[in-house]
Protein backbone atom coordinates (compact mmCIF):
# COMPACT_ATOMS: atom_id res chain seq x y z
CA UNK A 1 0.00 0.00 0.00
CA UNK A 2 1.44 3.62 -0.63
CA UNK A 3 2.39 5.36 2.00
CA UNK A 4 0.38 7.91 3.71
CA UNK A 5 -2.68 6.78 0.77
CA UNK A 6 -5.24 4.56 2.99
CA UNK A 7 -6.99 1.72 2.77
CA UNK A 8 -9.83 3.75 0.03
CA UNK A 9 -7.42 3.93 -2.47
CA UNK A 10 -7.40 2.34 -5.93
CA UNK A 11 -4.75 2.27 -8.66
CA UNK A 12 -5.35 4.79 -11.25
CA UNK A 13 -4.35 2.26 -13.87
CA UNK A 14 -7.51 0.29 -13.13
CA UNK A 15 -9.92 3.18 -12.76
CA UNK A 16 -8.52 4.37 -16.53
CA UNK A 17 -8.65 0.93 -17.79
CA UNK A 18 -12.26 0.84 -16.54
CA UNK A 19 -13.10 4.20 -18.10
CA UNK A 20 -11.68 3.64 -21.20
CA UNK A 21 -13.11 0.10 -21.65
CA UNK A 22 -16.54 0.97 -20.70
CA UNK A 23 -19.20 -1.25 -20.28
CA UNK A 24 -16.98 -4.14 -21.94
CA UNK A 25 -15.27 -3.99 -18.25
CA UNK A 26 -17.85 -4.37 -16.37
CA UNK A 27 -20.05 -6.41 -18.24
CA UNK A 28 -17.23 -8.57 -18.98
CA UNK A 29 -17.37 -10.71 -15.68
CA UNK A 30 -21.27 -11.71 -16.93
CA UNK A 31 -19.37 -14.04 -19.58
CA UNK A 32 -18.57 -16.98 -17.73
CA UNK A 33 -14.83 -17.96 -19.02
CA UNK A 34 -12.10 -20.31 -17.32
CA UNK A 35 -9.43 -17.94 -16.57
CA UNK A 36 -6.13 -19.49 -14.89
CA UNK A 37 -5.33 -18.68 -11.66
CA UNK A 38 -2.08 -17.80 -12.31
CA UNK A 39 -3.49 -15.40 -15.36
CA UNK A 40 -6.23 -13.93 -12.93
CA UNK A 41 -3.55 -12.54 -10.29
CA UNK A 42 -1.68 -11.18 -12.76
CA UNK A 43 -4.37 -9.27 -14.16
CA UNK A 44 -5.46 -8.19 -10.69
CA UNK A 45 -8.15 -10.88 -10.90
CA UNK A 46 -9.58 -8.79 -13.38
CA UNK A 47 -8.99 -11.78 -15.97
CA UNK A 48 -12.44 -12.30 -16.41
CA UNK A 49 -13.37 -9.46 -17.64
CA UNK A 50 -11.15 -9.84 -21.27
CA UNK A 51 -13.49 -11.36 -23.48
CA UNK A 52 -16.08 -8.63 -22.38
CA UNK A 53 -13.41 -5.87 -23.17
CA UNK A 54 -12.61 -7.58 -26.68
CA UNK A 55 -15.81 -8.29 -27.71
CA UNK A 56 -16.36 -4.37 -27.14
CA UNK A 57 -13.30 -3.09 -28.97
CA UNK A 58 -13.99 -5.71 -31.78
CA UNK A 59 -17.61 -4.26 -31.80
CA UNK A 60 -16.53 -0.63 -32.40
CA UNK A 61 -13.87 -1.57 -35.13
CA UNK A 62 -16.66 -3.35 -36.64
CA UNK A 63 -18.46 -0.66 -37.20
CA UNK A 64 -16.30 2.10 -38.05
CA UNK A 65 -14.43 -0.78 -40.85
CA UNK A 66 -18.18 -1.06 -42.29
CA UNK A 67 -18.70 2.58 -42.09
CA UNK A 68 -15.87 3.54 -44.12
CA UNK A 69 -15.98 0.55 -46.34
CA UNK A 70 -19.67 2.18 -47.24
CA UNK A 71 -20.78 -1.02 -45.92
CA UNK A 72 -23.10 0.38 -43.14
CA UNK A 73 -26.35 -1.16 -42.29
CA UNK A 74 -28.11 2.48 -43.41
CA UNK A 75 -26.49 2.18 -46.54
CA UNK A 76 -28.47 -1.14 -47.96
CA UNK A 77 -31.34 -0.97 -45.58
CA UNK A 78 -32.08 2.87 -44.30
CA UNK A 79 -35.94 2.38 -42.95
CA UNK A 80 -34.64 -0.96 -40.80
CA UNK A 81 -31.68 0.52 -39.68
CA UNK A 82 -33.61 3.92 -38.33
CA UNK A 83 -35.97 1.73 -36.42
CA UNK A 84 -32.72 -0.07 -34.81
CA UNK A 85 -30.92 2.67 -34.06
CA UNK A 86 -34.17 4.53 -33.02
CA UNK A 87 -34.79 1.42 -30.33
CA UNK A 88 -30.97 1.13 -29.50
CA UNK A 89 -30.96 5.23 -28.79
CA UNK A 90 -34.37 5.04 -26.63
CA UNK A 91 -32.76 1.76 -24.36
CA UNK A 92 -29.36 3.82 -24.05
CA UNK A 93 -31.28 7.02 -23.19
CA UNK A 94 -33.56 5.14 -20.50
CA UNK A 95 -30.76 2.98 -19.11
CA UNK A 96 -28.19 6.54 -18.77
CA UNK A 97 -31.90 8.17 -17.06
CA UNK A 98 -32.31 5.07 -14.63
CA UNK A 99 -28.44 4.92 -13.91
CA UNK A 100 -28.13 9.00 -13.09
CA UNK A 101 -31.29 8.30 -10.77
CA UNK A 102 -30.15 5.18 -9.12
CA UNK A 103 -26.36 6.85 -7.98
CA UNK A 104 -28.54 10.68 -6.98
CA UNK A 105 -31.59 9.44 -5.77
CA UNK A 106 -32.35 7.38 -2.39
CA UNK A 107 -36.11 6.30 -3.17
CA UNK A 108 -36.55 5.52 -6.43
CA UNK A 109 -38.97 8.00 -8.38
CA UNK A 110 -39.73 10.20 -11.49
CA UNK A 111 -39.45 13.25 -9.90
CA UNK A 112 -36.13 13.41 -8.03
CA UNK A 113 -34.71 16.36 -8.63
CA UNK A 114 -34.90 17.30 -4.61
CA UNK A 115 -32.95 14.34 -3.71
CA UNK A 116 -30.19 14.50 -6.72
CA UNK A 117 -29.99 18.69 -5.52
CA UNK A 118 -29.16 17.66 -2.12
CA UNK A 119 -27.33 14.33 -2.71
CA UNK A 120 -25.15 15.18 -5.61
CA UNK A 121 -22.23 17.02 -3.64
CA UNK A 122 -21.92 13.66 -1.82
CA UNK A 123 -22.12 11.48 -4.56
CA UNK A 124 -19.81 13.53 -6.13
CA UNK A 125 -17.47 13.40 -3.44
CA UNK A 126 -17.31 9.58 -3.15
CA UNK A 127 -16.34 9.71 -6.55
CA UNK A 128 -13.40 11.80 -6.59
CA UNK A 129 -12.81 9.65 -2.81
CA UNK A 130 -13.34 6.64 -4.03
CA UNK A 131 -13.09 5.98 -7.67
CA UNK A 132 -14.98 3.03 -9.70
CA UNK A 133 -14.80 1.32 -5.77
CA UNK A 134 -18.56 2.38 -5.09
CA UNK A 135 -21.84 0.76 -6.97
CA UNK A 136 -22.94 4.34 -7.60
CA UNK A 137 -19.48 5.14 -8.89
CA UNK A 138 -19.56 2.49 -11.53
CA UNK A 139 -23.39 3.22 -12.57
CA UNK A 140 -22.44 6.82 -13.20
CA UNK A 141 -19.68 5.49 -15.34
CA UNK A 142 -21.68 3.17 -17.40
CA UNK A 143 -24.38 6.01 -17.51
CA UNK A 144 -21.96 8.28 -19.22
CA UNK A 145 -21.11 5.69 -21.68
CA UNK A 146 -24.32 4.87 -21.95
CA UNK A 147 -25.19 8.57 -22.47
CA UNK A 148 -22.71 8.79 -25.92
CA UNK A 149 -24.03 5.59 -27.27
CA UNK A 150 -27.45 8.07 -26.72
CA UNK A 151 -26.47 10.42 -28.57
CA UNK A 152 -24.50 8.42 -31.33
CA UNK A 153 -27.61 6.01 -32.41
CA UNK A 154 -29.62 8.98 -32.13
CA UNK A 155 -27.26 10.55 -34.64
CA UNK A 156 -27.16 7.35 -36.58
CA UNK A 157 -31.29 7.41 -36.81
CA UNK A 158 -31.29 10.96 -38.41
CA UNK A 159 -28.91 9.81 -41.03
CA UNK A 160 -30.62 6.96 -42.08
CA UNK A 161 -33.61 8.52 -42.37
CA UNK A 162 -32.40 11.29 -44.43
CA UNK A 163 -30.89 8.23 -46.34
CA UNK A 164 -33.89 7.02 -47.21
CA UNK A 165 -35.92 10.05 -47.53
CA UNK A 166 -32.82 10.68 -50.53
CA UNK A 167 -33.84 7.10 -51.74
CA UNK A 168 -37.96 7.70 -52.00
């Protein structure tokens, strides 16, 4: 343990290698996979949680091969692919809503703006405290990549339906 640091603290390496690998990291340990022991304490006993963060990457380099290849699933079929990415940006935006409202508010509710008012500075501070170590830390992570994938199938449903308004 560093010295002077405290039982609360984590490594930065993992907190960066959690925010940069997004929900691949945590969703990663929901895969079951034999991982050797040996492996596992290596990687922190965070060995399970590889196939989650490849099958991530390899998702995103997926897509942006197809997309420049002009392979993109708007490209063949634009009315589908706006109803997908119209469903996929609703989920992410309800999911990122229920995540921001699970970490801010005690009793679960529709209205909560009270409770986030008056429980954000503490959230807040258990974050900066206590990095990706709390549940409501690593929801409000998740929500914010949650939040992007929002806002890029939302983007992606606006393009292919001005694809195939072009195509009509």
């Amino acid at each position: 343990m560093p010295f002077k640091i405290g039982i609360g603290w984590e490594a930065p390496a993992r907190v960066v290698n959690a925010i940069i690998n997004g929900p691949g990291f945590y969703f990663g340990r929901l895969i079951p996979i034999p991982i050797p022991t040996a492996i596992n304490k290596a990687l922190s006993y965070d060995g399970d949680r590889l196939l989650g963060v490849a099958l991530f990457w390899f998702s995103i380099g997926l897509a942006i091969e197809r997309h420049l290849k002009k392979q993109a699933l708007d490209s063949h079929h634009p009315i589908l692919a706006a109803g997908f990415f119209a469903v996929a940006a609703l989920i992410c935006g309800a999911l990122t809503y229920g995540g921001i409202a699970f970490a801010f508010c005690p009793s679960p509710n529709m209205t909560c703006w009270e409770q986030v008012v008056k429980t954000a500075p503490t959230v807040l501070s258990l974050v900066a405290k206590y990095p990706l170590r709390l549940q409501h830390t690593m929801v409000l992570s998740v929500s914010l990549w949650l939040f992007f994938f929002c806002g890029y199938f939302a983007d992606r449903t606006f393009a292919a339906v001005k694809r195939s308004l072009a195509q009509a």
